[in-house]
PDB file of N, CA and C in Angstrom:
ATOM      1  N   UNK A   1       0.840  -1.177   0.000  1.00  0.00           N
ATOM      2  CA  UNK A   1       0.000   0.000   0.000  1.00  0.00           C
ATOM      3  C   UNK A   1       0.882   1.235   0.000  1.00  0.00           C
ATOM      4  N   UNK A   2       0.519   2.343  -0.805  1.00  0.00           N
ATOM      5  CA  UNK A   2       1.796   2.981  -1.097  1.00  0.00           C
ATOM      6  C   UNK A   2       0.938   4.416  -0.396  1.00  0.00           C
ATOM      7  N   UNK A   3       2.211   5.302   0.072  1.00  0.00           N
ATOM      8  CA  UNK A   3       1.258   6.291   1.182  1.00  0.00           C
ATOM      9  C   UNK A   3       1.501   7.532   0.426  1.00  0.00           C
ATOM     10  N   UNK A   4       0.375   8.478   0.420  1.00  0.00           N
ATOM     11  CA  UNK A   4       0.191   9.928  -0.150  1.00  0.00           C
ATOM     12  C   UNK A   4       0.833  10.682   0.588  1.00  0.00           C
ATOM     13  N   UNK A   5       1.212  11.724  -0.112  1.00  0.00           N
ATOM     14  CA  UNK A   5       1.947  12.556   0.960  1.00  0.00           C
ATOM     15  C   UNK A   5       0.999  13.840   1.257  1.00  0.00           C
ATOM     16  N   UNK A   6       1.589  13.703   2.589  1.00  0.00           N
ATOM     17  CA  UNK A   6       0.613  14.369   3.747  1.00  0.00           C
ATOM     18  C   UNK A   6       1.706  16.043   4.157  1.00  0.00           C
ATOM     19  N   UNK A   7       0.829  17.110   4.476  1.00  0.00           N
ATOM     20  CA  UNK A   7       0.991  18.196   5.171  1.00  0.00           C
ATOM     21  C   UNK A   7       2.057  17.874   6.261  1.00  0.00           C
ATOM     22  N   UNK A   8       2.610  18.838   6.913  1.00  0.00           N
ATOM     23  CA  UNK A   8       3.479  18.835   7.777  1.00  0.00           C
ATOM     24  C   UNK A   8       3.057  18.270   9.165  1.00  0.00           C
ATOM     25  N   UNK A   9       3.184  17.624   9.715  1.00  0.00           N
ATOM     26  CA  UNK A   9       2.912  17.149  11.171  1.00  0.00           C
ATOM     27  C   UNK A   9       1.389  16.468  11.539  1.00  0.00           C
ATOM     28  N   UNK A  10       1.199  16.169   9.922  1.00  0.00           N
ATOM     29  CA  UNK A  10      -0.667  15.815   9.801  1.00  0.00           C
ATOM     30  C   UNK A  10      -0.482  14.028   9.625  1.00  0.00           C
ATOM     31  N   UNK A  11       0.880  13.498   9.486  1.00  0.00           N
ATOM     32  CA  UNK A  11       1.013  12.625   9.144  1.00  0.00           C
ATOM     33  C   UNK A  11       2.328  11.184   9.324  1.00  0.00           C
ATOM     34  N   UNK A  12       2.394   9.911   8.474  1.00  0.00           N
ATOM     35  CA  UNK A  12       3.654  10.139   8.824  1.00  0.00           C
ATOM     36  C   UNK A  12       5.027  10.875   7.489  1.00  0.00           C
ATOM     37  N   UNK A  13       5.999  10.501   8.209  1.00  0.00           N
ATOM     38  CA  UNK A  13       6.918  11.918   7.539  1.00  0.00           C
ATOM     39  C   UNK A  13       7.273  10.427   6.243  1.00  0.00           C
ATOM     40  N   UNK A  14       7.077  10.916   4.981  1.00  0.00           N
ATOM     41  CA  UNK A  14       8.035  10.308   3.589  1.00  0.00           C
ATOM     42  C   UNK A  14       9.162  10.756   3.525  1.00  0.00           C
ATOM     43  N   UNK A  15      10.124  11.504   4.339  1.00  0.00           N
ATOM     44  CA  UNK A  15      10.818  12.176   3.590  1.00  0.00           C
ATOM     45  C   UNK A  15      12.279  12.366   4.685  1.00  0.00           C
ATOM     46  N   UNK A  16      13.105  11.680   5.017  1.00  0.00           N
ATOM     47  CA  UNK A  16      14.159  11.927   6.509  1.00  0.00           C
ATOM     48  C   UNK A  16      15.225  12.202   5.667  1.00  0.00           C
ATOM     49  N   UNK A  17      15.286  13.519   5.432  1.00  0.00           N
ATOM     50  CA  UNK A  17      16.681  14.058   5.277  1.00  0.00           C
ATOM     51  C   UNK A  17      17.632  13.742   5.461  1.00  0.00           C
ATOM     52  N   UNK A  18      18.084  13.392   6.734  1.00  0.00           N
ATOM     53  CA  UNK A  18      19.267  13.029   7.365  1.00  0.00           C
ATOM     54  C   UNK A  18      19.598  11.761   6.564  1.00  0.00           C
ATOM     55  N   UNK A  19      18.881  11.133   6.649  1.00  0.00           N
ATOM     56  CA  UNK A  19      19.205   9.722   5.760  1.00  0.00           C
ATOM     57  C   UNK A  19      19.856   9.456   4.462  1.00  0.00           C
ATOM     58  N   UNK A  20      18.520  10.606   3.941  1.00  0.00           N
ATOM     59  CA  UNK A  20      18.977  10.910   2.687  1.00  0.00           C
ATOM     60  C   UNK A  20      19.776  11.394   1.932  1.00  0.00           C
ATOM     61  N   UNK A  21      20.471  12.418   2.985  1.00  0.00           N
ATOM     62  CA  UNK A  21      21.940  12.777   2.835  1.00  0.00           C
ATOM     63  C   UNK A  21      22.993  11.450   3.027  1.00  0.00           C
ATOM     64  N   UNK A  22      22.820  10.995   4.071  1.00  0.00           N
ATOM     65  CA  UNK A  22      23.576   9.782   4.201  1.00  0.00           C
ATOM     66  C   UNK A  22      23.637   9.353   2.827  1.00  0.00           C
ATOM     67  N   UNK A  23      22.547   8.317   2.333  1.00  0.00           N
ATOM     68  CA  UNK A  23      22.240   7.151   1.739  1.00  0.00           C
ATOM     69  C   UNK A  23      23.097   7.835   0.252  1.00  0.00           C
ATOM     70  N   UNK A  24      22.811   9.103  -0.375  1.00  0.00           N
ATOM     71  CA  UNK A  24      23.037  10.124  -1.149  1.00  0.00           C
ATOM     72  C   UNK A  24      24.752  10.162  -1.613  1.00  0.00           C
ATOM     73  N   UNK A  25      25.112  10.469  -0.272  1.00  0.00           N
ATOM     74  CA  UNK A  25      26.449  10.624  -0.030  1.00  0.00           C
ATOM     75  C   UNK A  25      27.228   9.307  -0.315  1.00  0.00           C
ATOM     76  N   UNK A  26      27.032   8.514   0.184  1.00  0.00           N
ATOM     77  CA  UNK A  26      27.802   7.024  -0.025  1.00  0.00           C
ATOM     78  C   UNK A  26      27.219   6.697  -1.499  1.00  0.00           C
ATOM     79  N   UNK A  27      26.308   6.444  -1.945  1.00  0.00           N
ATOM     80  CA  UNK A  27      26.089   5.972  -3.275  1.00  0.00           C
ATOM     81  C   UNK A  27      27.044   6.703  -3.895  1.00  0.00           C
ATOM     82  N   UNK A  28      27.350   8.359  -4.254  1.00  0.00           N
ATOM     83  CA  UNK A  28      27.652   8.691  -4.963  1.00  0.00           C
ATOM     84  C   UNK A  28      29.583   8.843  -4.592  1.00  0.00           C
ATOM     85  N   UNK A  29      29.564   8.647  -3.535  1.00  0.00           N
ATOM     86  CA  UNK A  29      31.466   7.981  -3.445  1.00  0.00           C
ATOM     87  C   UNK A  29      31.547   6.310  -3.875  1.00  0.00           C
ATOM     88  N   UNK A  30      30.452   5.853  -3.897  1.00  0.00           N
ATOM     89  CA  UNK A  30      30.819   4.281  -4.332  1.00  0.00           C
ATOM     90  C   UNK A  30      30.597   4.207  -5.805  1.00  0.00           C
ATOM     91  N   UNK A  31      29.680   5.436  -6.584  1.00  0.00           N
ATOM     92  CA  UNK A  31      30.341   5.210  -8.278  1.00  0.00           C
ATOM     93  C   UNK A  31      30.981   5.890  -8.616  1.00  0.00           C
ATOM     94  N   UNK A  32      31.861   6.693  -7.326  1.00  0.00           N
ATOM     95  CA  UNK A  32      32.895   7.526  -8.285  1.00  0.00           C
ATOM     96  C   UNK A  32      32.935   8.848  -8.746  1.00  0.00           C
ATOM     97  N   UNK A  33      31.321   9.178  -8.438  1.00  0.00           N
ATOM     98  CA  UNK A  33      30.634  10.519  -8.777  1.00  0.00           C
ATOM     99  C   UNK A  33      31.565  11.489  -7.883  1.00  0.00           C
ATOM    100  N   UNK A  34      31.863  12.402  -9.354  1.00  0.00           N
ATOM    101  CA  UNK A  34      32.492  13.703  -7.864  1.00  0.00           C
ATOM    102  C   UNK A  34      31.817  14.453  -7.023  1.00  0.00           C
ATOM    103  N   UNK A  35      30.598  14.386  -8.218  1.00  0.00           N
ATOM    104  CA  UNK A  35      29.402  15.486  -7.596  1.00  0.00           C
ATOM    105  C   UNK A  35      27.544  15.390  -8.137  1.00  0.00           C
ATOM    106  N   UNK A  36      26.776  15.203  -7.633  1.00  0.00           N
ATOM    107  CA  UNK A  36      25.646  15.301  -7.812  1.00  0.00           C
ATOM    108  C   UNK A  36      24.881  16.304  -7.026  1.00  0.00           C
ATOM    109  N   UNK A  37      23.629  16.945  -7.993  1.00  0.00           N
ATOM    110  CA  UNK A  37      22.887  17.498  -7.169  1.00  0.00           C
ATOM    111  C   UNK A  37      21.208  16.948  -7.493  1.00  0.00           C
ATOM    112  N   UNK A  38      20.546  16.865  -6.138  1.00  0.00           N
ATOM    113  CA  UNK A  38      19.732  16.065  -6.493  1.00  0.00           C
ATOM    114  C   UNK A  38      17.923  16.955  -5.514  1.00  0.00           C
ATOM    115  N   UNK A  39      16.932  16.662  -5.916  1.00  0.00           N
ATOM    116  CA  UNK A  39      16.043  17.326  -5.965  1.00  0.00           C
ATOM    117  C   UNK A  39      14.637  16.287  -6.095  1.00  0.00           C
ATOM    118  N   UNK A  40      13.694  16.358  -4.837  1.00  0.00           N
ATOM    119  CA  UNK A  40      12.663  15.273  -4.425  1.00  0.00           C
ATOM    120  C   UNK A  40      11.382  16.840  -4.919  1.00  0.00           C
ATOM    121  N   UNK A  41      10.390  16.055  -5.374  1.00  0.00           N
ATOM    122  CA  UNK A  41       9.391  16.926  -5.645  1.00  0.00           C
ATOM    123  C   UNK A  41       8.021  16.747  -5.270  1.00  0.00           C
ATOM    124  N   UNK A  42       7.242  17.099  -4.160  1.00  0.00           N
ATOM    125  CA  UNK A  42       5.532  16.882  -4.205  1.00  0.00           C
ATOM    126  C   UNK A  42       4.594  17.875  -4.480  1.00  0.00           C
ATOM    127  N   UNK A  43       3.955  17.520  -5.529  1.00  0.00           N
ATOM    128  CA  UNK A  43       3.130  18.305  -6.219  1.00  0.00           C
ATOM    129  C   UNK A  43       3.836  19.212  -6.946  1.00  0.00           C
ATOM    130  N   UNK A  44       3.799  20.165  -6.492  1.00  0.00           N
ATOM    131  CA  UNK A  44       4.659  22.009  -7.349  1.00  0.00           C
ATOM    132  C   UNK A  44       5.553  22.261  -5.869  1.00  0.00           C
ATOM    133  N   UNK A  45       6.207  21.183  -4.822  1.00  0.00           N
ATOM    134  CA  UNK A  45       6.523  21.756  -3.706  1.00  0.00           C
ATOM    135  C   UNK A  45       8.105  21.112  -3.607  1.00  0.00           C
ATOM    136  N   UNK A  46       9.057  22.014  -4.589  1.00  0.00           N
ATOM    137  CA  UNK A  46       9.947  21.061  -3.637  1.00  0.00           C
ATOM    138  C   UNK A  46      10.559  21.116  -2.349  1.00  0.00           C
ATOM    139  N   UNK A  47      10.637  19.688  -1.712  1.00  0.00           N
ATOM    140  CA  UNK A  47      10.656  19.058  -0.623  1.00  0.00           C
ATOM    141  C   UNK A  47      11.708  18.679  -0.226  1.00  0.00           C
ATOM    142  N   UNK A  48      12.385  18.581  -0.944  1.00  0.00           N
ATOM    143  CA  UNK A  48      14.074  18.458  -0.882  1.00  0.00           C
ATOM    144  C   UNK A  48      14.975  18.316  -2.040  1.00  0.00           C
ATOM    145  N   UNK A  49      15.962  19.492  -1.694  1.00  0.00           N
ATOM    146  CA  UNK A  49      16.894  20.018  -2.809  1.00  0.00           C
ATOM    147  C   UNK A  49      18.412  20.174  -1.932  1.00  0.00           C
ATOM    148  N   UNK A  50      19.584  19.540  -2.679  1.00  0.00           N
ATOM    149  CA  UNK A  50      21.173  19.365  -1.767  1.00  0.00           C
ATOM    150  C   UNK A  50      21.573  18.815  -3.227  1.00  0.00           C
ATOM    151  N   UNK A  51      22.894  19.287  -2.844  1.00  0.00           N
ATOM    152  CA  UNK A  51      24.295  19.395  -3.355  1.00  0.00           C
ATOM    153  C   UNK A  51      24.695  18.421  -2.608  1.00  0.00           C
ATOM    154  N   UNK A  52      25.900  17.665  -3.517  1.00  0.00           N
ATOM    155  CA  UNK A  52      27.006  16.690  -2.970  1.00  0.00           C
ATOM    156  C   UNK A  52      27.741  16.989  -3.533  1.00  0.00           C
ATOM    157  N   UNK A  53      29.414  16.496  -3.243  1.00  0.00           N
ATOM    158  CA  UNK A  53      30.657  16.956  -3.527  1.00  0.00           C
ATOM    159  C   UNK A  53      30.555  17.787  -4.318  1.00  0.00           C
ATOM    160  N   UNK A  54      31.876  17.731  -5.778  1.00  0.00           N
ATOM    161  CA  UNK A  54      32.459  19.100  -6.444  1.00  0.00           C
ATOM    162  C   UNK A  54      32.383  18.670  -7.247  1.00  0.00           C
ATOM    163  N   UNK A  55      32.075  20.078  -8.605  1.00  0.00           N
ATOM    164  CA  UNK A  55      31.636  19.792  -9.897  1.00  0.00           C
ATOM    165  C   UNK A  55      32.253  19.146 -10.948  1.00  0.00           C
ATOM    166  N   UNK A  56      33.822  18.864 -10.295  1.00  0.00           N
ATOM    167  CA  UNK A  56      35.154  18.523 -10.999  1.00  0.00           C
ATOM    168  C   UNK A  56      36.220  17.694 -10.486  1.00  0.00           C
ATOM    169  N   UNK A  57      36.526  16.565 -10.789  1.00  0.00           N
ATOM    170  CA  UNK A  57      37.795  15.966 -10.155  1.00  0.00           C
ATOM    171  C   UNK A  57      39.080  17.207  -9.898  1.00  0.00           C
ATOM    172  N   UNK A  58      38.939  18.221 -10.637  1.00  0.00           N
ATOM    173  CA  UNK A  58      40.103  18.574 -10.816  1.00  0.00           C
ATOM    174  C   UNK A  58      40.327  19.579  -9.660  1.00  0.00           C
ATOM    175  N   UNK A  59      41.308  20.835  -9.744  1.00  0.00           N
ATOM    176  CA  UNK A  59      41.547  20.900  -8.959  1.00  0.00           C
ATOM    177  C   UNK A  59      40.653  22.431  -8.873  1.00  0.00           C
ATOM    178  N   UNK A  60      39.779  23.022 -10.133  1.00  0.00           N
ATOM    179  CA  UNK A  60      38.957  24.198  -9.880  1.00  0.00           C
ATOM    180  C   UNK A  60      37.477  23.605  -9.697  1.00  0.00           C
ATOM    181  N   UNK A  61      37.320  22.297  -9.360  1.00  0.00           N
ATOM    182  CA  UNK A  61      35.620  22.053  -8.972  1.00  0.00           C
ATOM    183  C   UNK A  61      35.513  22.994  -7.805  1.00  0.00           C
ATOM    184  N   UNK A  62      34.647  23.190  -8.049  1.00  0.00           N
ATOM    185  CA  UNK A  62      33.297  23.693  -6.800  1.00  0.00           C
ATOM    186  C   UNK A  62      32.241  22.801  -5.980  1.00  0.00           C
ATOM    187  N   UNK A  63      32.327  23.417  -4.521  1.00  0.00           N
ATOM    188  CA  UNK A  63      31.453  22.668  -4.384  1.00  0.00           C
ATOM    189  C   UNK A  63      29.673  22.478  -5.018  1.00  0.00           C
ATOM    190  N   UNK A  64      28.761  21.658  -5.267  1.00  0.00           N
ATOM    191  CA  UNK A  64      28.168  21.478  -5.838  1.00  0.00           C
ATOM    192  C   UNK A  64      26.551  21.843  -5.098  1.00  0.00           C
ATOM    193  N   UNK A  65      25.685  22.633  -5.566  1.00  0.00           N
ATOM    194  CA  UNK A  65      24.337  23.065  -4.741  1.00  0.00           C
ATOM    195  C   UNK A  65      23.263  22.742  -5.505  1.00  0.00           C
ATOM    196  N   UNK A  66      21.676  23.042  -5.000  1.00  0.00           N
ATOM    197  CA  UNK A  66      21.051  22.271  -5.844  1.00  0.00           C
ATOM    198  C   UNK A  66      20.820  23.454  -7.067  1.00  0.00           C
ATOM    199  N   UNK A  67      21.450  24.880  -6.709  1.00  0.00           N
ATOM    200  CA  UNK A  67      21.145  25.521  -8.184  1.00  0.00           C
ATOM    201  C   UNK A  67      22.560  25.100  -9.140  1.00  0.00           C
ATOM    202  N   UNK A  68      23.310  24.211  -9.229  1.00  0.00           N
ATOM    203  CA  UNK A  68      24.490  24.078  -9.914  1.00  0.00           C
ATOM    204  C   UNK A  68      23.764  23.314 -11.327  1.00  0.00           C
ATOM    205  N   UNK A  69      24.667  24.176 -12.057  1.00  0.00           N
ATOM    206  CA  UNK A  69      24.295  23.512 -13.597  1.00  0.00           C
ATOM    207  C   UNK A  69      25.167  22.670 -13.915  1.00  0.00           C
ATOM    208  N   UNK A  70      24.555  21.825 -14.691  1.00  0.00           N
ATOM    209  CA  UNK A  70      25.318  20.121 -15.350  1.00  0.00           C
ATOM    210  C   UNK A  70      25.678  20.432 -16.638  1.00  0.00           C
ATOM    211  N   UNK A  71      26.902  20.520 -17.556  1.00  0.00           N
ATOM    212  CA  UNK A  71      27.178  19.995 -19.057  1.00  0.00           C
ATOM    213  C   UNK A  71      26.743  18.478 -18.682  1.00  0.00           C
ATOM    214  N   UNK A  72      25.356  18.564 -19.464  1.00  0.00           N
ATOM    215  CA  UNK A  72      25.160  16.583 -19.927  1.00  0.00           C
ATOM    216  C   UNK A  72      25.301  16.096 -21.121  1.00  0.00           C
ATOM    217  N   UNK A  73      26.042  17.081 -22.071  1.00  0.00           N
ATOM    218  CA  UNK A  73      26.532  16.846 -23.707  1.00  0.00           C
ATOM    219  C   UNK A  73      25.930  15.105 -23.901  1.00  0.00           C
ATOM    220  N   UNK A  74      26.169  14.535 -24.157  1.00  0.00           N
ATOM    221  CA  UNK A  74      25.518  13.111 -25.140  1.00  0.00           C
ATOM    222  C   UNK A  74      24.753  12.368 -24.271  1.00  0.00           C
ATOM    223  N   UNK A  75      24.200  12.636 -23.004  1.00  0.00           N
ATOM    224  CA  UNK A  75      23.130  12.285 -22.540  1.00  0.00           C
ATOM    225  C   UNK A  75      22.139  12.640 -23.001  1.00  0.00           C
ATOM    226  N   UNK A  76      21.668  13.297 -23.540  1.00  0.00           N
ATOM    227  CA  UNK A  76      20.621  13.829 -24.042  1.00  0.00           C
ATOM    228  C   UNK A  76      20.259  12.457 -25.514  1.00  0.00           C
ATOM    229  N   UNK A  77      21.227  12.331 -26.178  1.00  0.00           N
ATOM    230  CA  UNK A  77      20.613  10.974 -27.271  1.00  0.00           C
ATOM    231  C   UNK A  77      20.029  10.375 -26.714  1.00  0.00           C
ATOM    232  N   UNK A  78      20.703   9.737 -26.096  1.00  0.00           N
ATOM    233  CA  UNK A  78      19.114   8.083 -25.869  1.00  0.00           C
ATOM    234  C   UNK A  78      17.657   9.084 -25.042  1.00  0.00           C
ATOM    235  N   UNK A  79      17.601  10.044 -24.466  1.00  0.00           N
ATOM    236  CA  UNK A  79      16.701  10.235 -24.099  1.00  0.00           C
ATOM    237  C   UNK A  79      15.858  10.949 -25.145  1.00  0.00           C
ATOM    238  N   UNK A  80      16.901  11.456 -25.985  1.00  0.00           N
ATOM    239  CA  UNK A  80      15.527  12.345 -27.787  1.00  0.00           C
ATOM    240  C   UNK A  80      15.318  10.763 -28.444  1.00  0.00           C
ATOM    241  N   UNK A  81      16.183   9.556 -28.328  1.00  0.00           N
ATOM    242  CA  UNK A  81      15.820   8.610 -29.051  1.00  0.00           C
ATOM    243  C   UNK A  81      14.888   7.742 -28.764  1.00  0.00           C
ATOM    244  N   UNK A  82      14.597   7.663 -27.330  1.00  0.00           N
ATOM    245  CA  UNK A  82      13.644   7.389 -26.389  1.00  0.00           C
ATOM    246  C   UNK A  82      12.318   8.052 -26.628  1.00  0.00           C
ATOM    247  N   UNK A  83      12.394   9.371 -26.232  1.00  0.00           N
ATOM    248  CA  UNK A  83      10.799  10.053 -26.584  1.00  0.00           C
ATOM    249  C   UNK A  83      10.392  10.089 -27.973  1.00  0.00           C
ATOM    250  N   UNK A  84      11.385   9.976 -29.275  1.00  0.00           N
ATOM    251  CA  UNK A  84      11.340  10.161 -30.371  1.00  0.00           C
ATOM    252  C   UNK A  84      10.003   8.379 -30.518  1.00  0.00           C
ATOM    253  N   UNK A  85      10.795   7.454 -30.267  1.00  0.00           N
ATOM    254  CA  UNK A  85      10.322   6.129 -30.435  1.00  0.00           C
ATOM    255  C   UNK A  85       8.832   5.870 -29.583  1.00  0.00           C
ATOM    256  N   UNK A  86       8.681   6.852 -28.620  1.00  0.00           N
ATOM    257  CA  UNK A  86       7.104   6.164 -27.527  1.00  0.00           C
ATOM    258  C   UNK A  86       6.277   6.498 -28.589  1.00  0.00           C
ATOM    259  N   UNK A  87       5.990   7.644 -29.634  1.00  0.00           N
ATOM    260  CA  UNK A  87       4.484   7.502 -29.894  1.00  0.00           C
ATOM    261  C   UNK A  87       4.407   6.351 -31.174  1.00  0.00           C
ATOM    262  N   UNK A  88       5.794   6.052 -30.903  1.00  0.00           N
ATOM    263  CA  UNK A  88       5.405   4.744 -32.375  1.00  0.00           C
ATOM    264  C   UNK A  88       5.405   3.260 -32.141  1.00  0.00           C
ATOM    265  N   UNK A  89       5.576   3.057 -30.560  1.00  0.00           N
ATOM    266  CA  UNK A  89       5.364   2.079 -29.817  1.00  0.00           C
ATOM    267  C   UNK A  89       3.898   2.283 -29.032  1.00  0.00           C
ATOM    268  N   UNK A  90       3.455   3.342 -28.601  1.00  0.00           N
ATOM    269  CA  UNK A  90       2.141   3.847 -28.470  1.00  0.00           C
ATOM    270  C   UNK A  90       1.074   3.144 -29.593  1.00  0.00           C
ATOM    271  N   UNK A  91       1.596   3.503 -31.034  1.00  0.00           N
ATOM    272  CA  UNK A  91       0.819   3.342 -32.126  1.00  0.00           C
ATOM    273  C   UNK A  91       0.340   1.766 -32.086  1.00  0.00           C
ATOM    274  N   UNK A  92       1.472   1.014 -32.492  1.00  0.00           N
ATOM    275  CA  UNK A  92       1.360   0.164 -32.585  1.00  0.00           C
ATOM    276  C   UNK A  92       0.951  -0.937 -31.043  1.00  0.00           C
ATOM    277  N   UNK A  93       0.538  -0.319 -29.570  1.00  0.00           N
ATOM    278  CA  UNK A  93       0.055  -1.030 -28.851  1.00  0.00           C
ATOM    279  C   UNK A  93      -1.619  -0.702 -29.375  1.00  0.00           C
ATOM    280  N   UNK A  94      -1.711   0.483 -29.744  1.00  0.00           N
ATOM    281  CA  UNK A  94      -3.054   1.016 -30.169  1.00  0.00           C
ATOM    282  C   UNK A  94      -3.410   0.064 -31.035  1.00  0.00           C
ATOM    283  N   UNK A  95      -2.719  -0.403 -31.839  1.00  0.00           N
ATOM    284  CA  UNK A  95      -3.432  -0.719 -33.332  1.00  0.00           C
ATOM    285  C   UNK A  95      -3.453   0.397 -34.605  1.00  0.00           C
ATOM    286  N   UNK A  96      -3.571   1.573 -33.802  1.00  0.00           N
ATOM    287  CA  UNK A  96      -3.632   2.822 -34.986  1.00  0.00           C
ATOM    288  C   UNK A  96      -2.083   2.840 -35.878  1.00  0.00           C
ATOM    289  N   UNK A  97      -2.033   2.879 -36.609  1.00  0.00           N
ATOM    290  CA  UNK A  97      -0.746   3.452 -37.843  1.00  0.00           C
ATOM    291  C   UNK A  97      -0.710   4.058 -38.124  1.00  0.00           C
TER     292      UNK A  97
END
């Protein structure tokens, strides 16, 4: 049973920061990541937004916040090749051509 999220103190809490920094932090030293910034959203509210390490192995990274911008240069293919392909896998679950 999966739980809605509830108002502040109306409920129980989805959401332990502390953890999530934890859990956050170690994932992203165990692939190596120098730096992520990462961002939880309910409804139009976000709910949690943090920075981890620096934007750069090197030696001018910064540390990293949740307004820090990403170069994601060739990430972006599979995801235009991805949305490019749903309405023609759409089609054909439809039946329509």
């Amino acid at each position: 049973m999966s739980r809605r999220p509830t108002r502040r103190g109306s409920g129980p809490r989805l959401l332990d920061p502390g953890r999530l920094d934890q859990d956050l932090a170690e994932r992203a030293w165990a692939a190596s990541a120098p730096g992520l910034a990462v961002a939880a959203v309910v409804g139009r509210h976000v709910c949690y937004a943090r920075g981890f390490g620096a934007t750069s192995v090197e030696a001018d990274g910064v540390p990293v916040t949740p307004e820090t911008l990403f170069h994601i240069a060739s990430t972006t293919k599979p995801l235009t090749g991805t949305a490019g392909m749903r309405p023609q896998e759409w089609a054909g679950l439809g039946g329509a051509r």
